[in-house]
N, C-alpha and C. Protein backbone atom coordinates (compact mmCIF):
# COMPACT_ATOMS: atom_id res chain seq x y z
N UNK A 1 -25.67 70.33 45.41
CA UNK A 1 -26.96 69.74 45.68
C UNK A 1 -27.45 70.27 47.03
N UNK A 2 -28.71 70.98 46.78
CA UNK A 2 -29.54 71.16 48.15
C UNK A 2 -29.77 70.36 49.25
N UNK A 3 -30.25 70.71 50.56
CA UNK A 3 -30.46 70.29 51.33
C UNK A 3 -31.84 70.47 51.68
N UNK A 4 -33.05 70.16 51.68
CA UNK A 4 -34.84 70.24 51.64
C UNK A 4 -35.27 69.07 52.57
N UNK A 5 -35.80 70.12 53.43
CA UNK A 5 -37.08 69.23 54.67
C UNK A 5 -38.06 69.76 53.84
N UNK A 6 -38.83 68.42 54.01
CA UNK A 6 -40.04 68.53 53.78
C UNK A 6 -41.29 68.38 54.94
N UNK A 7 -42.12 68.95 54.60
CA UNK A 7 -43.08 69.54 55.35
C UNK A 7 -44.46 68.46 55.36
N UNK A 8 -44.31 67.85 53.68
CA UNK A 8 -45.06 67.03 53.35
C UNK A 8 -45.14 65.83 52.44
N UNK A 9 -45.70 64.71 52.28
CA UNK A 9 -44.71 63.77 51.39
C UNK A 9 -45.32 64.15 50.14
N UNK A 10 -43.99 64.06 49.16
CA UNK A 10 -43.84 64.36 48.31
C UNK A 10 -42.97 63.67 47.24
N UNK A 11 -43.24 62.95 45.82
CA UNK A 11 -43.07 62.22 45.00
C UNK A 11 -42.30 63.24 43.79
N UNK A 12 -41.12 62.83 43.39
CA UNK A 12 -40.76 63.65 42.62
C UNK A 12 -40.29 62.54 41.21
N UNK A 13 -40.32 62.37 39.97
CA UNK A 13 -40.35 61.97 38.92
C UNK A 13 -38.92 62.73 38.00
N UNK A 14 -37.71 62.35 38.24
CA UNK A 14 -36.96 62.78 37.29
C UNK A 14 -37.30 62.56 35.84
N UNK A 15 -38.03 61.23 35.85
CA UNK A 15 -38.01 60.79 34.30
C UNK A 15 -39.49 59.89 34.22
N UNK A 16 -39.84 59.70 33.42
CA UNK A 16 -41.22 59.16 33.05
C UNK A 16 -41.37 57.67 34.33
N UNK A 17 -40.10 56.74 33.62
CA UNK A 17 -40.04 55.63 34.51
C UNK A 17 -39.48 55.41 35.61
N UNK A 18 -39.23 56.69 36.56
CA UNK A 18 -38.86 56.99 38.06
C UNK A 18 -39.67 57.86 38.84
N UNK A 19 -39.94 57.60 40.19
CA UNK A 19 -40.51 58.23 40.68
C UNK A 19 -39.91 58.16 41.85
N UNK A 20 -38.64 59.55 43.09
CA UNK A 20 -38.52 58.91 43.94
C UNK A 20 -39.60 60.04 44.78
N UNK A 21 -39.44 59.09 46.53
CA UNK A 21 -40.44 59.25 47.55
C UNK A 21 -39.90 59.71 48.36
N UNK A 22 -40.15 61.54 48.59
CA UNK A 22 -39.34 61.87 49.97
C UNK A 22 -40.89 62.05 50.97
N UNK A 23 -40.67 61.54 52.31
CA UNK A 23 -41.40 61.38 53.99
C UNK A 23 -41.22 63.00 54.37
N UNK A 24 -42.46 62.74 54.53
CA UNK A 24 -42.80 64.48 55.58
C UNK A 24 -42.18 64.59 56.78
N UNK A 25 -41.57 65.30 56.98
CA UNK A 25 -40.47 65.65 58.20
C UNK A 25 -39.28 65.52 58.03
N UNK A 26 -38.84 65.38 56.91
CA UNK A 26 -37.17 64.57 57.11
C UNK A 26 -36.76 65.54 55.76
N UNK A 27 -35.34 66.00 56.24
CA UNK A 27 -34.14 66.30 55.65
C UNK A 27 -33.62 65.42 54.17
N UNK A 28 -33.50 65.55 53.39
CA UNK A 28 -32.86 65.04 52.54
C UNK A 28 -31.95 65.89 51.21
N UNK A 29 -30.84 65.25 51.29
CA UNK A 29 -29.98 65.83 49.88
C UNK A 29 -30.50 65.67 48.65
N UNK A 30 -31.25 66.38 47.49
CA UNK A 30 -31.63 66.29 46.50
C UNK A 30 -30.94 67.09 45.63
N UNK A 31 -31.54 66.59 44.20
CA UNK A 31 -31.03 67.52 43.29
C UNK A 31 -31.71 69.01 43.06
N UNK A 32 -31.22 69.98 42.25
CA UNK A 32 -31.36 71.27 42.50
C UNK A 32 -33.00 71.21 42.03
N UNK A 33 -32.86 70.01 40.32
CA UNK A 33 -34.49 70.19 40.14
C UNK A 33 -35.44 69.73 41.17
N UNK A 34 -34.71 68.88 41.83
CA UNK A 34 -36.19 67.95 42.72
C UNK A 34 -36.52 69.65 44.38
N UNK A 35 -35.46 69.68 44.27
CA UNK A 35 -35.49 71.30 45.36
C UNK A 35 -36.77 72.11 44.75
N UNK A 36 -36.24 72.42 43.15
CA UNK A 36 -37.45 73.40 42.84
C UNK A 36 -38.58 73.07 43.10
N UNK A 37 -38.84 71.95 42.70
CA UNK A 37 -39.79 71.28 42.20
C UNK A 37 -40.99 71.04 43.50
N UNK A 38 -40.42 70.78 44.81
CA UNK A 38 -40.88 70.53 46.28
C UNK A 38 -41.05 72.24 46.51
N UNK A 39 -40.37 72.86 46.36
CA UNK A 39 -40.41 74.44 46.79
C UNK A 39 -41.95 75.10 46.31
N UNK A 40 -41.63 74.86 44.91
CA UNK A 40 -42.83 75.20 44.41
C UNK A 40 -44.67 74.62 43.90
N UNK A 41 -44.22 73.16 44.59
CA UNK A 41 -45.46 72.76 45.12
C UNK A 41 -45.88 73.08 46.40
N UNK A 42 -45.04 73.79 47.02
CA UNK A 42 -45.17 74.28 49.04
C UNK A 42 -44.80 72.74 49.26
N UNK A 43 -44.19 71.94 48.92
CA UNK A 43 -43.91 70.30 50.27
C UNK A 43 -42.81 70.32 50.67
N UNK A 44 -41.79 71.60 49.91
CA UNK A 44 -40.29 71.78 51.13
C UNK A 44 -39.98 72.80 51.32
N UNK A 45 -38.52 73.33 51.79
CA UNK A 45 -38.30 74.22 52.13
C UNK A 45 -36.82 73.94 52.19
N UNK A 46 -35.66 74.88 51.15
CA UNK A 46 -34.50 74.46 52.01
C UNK A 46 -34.01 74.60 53.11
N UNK A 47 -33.08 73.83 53.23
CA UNK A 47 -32.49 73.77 54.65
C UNK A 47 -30.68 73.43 55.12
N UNK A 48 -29.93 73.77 55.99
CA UNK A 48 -29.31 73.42 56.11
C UNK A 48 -28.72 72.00 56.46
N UNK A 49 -27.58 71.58 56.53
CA UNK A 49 -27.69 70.05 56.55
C UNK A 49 -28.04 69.51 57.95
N UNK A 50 -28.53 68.45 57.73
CA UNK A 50 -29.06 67.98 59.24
C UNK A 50 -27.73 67.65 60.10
N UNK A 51 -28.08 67.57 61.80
CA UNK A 51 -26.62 67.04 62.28
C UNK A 51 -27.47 65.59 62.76
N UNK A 52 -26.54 64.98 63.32
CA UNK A 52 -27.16 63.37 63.80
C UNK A 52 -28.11 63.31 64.31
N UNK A 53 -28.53 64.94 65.13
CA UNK A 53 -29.92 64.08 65.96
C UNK A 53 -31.10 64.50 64.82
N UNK A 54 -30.96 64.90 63.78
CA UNK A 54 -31.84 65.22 63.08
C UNK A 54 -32.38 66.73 63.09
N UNK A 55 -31.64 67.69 63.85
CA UNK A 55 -32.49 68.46 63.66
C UNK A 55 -31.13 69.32 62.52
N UNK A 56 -31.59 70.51 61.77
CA UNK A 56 -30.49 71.43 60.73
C UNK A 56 -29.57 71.80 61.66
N UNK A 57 -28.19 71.87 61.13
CA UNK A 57 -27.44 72.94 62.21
C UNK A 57 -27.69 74.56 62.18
N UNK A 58 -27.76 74.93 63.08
CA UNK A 58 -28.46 76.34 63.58
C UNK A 58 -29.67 76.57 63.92
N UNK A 59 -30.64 75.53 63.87
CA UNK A 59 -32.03 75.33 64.67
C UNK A 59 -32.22 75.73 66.04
């Protein structure tokens, strides 16, 4: 499973009756579809994993 900041908020729908809510600016572990899926609307970008203060390691 990826690691995707997003740039912008962005709603991703695995299934008809789900919808989850990732916040613009923030790191999160998703699945590979919800990765594509943000990539190719432009609202993420992968990324490496965040460290505690929030920023990716190697930033």
């Amino acid at each position: 499973m990826p690691w995707v900041r997003f740039n912008r908020d962005f709603d991703f729908k695995p299934r008809p009756s789900l919808t989850l809510a990732y916040m613009a600016g923030r790191a999160y572990l998703v699945s590979r579809a919800c990765a594509e899926a943000a990539e190719t609307a432009g609202a993420g970008a992968l990324t490496r994993r965040p460290t505690e203060a929030g920023k990716a390691k190697g930033e």
